[in-house]
C-alpha atoms as a PDB file:
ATOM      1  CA  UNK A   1      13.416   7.227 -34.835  1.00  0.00           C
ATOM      2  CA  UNK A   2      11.154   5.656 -32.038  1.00  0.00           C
ATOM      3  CA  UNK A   3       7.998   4.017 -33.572  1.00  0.00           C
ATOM      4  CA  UNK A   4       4.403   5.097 -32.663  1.00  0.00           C
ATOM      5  CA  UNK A   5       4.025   2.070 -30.447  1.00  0.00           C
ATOM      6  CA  UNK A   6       7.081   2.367 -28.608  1.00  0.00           C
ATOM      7  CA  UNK A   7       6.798   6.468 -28.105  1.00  0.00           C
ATOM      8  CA  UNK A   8       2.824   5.559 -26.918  1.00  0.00           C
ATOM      9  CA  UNK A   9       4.242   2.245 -24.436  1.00  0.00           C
ATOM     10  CA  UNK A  10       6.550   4.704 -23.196  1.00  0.00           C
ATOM     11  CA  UNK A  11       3.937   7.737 -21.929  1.00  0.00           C
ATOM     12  CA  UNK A  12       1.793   4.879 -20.395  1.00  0.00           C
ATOM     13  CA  UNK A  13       4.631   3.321 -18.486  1.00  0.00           C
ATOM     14  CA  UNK A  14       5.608   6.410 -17.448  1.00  0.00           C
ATOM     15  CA  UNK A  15       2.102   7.182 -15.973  1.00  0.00           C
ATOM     16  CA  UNK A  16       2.207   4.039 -13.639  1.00  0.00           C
ATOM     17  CA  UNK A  17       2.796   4.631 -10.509  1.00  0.00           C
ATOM     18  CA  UNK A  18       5.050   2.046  -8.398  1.00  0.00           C
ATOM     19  CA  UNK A  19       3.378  -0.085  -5.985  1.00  0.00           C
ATOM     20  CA  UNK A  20       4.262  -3.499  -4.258  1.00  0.00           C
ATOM     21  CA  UNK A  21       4.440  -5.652  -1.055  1.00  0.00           C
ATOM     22  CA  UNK A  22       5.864  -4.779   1.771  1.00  0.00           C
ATOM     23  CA  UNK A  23       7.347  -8.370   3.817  1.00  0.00           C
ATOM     24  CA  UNK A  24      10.332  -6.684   5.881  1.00  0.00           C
ATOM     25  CA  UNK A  25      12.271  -9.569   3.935  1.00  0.00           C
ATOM     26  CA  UNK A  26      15.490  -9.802   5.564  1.00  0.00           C
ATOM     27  CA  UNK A  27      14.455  -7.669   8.608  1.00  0.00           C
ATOM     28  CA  UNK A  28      15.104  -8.240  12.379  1.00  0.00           C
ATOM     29  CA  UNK A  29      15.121  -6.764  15.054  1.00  0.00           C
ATOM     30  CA  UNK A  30      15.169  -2.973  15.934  1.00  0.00           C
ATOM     31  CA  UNK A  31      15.510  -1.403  12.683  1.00  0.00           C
ATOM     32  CA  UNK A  32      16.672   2.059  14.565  1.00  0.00           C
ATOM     33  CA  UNK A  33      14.040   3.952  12.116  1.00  0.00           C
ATOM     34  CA  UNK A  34      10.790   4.984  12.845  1.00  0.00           C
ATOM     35  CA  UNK A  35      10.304   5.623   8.546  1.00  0.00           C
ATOM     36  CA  UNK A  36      11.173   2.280   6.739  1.00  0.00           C
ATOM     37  CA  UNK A  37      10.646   1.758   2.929  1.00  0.00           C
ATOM     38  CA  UNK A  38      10.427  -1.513   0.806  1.00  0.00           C
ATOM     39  CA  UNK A  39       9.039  -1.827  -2.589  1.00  0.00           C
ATOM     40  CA  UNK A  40       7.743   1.164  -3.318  1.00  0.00           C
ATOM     41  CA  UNK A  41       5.533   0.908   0.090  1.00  0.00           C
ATOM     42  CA  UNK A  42       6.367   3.492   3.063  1.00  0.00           C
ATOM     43  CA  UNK A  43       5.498   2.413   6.866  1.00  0.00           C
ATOM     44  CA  UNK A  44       5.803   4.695   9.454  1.00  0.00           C
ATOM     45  CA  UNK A  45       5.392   4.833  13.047  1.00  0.00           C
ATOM     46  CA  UNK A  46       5.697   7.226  16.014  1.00  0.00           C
ATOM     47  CA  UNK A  47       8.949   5.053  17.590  1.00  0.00           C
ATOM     48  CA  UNK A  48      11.751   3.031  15.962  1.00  0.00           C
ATOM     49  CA  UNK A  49      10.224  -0.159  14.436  1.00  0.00           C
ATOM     50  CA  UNK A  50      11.209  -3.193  15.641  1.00  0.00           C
ATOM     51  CA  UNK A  51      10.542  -6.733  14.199  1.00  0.00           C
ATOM     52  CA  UNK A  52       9.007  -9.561  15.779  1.00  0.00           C
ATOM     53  CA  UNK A  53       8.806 -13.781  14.262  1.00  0.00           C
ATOM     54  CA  UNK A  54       4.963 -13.931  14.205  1.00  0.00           C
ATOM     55  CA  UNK A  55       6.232 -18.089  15.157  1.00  0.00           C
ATOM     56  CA  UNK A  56       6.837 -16.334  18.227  1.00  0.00           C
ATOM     57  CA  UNK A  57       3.514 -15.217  18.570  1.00  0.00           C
ATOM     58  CA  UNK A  58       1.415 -17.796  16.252  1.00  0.00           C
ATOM     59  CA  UNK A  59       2.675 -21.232  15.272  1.00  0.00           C
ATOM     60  CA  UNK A  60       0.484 -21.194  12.053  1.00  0.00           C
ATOM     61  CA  UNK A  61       2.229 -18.037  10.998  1.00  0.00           C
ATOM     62  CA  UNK A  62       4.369 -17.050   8.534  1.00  0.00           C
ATOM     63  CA  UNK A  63       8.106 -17.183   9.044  1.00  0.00           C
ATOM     64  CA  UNK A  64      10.076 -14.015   8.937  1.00  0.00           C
ATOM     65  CA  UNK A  65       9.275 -10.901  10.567  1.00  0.00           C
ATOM     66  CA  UNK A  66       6.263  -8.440  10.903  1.00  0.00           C
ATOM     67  CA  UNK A  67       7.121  -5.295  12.342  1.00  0.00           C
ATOM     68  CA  UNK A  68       5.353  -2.339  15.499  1.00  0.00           C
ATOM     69  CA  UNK A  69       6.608   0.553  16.742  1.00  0.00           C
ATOM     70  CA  UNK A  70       7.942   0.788  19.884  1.00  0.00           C
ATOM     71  CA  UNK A  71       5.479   2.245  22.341  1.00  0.00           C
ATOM     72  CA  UNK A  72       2.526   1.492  20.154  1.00  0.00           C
ATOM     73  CA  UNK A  73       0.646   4.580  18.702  1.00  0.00           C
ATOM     74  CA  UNK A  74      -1.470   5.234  15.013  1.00  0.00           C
ATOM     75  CA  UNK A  75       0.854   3.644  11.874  1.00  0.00           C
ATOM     76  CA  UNK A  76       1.077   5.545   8.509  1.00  0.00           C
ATOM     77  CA  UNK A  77       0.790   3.827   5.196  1.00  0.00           C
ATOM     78  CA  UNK A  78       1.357   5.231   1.712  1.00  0.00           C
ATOM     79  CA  UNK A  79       3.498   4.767  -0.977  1.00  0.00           C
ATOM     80  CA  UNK A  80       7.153   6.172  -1.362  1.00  0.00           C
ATOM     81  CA  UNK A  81       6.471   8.116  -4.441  1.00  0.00           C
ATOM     82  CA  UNK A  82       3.510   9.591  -2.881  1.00  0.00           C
ATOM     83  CA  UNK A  83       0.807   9.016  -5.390  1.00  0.00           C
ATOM     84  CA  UNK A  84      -2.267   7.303  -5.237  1.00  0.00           C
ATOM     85  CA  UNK A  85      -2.820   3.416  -4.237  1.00  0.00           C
ATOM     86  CA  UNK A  86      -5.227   1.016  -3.595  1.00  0.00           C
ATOM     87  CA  UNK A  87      -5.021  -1.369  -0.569  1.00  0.00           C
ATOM     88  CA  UNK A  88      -5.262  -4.781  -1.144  1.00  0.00           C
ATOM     89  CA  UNK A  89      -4.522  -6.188   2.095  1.00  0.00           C
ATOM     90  CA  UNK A  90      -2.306  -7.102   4.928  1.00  0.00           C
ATOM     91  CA  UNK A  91      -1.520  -9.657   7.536  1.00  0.00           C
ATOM     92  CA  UNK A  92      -1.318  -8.553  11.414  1.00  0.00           C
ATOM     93  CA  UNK A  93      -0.732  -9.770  14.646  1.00  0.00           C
ATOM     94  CA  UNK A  94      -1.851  -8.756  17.904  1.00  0.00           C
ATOM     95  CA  UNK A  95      -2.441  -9.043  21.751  1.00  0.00           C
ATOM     96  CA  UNK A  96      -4.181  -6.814  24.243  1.00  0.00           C
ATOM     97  CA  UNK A  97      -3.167  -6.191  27.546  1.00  0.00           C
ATOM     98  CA  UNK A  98      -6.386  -7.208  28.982  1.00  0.00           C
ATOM     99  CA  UNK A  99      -7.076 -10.161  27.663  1.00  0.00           C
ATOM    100  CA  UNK A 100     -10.095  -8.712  26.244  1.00  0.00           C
ATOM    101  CA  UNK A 101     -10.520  -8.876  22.071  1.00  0.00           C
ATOM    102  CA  UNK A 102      -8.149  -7.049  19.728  1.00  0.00           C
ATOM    103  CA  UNK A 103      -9.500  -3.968  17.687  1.00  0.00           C
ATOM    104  CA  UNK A 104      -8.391  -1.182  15.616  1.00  0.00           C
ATOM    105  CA  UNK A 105      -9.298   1.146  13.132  1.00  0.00           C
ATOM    106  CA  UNK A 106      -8.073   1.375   9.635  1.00  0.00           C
ATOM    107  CA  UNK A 107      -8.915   5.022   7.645  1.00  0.00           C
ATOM    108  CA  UNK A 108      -8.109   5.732   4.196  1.00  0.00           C
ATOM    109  CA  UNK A 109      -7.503   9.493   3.138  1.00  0.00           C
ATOM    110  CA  UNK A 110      -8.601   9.614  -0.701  1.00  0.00           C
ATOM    111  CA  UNK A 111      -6.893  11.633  -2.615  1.00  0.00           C
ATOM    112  CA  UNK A 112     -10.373  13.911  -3.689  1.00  0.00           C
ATOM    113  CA  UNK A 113     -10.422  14.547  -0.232  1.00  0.00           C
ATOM    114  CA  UNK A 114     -12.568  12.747   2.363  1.00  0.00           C
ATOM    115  CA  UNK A 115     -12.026   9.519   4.223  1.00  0.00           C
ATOM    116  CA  UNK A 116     -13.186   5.799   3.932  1.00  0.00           C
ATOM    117  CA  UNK A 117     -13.147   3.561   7.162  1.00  0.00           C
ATOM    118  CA  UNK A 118     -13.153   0.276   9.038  1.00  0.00           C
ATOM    119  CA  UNK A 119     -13.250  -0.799  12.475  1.00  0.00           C
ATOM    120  CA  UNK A 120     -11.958  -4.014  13.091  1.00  0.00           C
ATOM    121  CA  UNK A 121     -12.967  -5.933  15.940  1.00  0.00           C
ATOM    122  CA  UNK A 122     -11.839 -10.068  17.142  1.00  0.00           C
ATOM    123  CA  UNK A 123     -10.469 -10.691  13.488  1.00  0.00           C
ATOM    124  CA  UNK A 124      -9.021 -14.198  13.002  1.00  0.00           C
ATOM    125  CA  UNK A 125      -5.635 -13.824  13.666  1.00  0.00           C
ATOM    126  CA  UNK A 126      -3.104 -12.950  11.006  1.00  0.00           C
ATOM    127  CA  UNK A 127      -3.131 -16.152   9.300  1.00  0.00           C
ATOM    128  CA  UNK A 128      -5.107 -14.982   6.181  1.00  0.00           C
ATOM    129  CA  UNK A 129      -4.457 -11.355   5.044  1.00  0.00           C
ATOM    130  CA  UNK A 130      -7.048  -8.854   6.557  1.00  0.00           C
ATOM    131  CA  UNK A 131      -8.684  -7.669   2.927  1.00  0.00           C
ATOM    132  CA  UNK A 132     -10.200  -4.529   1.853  1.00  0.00           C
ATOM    133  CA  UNK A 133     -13.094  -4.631  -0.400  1.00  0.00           C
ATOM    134  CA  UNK A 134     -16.303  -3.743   1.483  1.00  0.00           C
ATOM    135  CA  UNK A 135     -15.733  -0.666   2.146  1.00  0.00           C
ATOM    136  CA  UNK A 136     -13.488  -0.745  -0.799  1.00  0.00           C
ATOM    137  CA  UNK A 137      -9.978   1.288  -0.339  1.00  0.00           C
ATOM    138  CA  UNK A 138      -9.041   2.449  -3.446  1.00  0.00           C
ATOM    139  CA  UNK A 139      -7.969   6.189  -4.688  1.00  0.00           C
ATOM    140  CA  UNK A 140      -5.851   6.990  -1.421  1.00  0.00           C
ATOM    141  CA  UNK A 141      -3.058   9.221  -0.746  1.00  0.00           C
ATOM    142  CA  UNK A 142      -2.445   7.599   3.086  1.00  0.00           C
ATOM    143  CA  UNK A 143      -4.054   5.393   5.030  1.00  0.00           C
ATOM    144  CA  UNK A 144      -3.596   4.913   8.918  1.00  0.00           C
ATOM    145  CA  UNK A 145      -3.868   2.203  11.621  1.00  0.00           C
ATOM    146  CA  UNK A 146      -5.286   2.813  15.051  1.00  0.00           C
ATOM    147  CA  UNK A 147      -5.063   0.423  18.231  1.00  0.00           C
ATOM    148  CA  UNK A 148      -8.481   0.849  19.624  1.00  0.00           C
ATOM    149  CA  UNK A 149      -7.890  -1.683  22.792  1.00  0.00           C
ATOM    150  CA  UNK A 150      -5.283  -1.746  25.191  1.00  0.00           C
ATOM    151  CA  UNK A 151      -2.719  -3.374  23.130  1.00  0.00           C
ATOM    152  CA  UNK A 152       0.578  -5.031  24.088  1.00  0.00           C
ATOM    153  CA  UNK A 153       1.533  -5.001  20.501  1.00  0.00           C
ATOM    154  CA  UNK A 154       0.068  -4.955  16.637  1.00  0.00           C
ATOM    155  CA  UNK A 155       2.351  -6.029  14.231  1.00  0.00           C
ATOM    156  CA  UNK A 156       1.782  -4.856  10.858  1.00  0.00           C
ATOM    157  CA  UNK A 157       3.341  -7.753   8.100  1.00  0.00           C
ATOM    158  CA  UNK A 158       2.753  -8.360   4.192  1.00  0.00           C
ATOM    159  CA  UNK A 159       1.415  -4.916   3.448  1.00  0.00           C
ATOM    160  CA  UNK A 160       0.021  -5.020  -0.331  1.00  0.00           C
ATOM    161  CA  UNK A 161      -0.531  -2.219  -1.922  1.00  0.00           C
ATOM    162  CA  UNK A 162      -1.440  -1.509  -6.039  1.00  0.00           C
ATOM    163  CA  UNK A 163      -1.430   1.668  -8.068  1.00  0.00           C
ATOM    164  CA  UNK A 164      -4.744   3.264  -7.837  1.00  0.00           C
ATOM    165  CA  UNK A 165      -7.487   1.952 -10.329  1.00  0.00           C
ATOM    166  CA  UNK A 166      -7.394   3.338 -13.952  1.00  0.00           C
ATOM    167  CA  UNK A 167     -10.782   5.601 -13.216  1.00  0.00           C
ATOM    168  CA  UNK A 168      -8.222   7.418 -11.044  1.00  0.00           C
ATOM    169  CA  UNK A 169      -5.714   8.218 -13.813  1.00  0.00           C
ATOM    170  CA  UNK A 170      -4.452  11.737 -14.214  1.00  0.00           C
ATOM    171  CA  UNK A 171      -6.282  13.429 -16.649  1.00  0.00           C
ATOM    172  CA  UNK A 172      -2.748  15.194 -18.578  1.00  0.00           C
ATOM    173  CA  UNK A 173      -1.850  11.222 -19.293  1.00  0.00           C
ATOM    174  CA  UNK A 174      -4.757  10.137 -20.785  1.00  0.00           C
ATOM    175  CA  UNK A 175      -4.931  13.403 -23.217  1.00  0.00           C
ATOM    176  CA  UNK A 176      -0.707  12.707 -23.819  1.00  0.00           C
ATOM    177  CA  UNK A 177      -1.539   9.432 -24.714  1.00  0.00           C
ATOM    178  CA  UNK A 178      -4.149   9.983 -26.591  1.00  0.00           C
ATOM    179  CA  UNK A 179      -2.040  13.044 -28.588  1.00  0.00           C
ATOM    180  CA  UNK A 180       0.470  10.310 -29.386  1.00  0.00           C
ATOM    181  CA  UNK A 181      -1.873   8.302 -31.047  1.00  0.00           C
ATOM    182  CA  UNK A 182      -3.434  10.663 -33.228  1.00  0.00           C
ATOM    183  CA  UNK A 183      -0.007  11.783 -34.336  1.00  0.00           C
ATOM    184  CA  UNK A 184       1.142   8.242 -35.153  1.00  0.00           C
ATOM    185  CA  UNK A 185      -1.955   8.017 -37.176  1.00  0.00           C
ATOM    186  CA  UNK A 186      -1.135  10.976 -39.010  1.00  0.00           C
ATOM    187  CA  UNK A 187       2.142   9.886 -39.785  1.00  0.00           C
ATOM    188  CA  UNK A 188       1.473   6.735 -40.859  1.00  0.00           C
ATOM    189  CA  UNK A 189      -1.379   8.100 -43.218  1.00  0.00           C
ATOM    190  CA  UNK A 190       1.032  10.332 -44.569  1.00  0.00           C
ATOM    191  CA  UNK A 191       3.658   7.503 -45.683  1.00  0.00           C
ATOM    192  CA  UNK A 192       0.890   5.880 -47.469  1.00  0.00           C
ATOM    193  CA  UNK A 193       0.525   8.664 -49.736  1.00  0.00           C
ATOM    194  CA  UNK A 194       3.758   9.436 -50.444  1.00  0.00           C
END
């Protein structure tokens, strides 16, 4: 027979959604996909993706790969599983084709409905991850990324995402759970008697 702690560990494991980093570990290249999926995290674009060495691009950089779609256009975000995430953060790189300062937009879609956003103009370049606290991007279902200069490229690299913040649990879980616990409690009171 499973125990009341195990049965209980079980439902709330079970509740979590998966979440991770996305590094494109092992990548190079033209991946031949436009969809590409690592640790739980989706990425898609409008063309294939192809990977670039940020070293290429930024000798401070990481090494490995950070990935664009071919032809540029608006990059999707969200996890594989479809449920709902925070983002954390992510590292990008960038040039324009004018030589004028890189921007783009980043919008969340929460999953309530409605939309959370931030422009981002001249950041420092992808050596420290671009964070997301103020406005704060938490409770999405998708979020998207939007060139708003004439860009030669934006690679997208290091894209860390978590499961959305326990205020956002599913209601059905937290009653399971809490069903589970009463009937441990029941049971155990009723061994004591007998």
């Amino acid at each position: 027979m499973i125990s009341c702690l195990t049965a209980v560990t079980m439902i709330f494991v079970a509740s979590q959604a998966n979440a991770g980093v996305m590094t494109f570990t092992g990548q190079s290249g033209n991946l031949g996909v436009s969809v590409y999926v690592e640790d739980g995290v989706r990425f898609a674009t409008p063309g294939d993706l192809v990977g670039v060495d940020p070293n290429s691009i930024r000798p401070t950089a990481p090494a490995g790969a950070a990935y664009s779609g071919i032809g540029g256009g608006v990059y999707e975000i969200s996890l594989a599983d479809s449920s709902s995430f925070d983002l954390v953060d992510f590292l990008y790189y960038g040039n324009t084709n004018t030589g004028s300062g890189l921007s783009f937009d980043v919008t969340g879609f929460l999953t309530g409905g409605g939309t959370v956003a931030a422009s981002i103009t001249d950041p420092p370049l992808g050596d420290v991850p671009l964070t997301f606290s103020n406005p704060a991007f938490v409770g999405l279902d998708l979020i998207r990324v939007a060139p708003t200069s004439m860009v030669d490229f934006l690679l997208l690299d290091n894209i860390h995402l978590e499961p959305a913040a326990a205020g956002t649990v599913p209601e059905p879980t937290s009653i399971a759970i809490f069903a589970c616990g009463v009937i441990c409690m029941v049971g155990a009171r009723r061994r004591r008697r007998a």
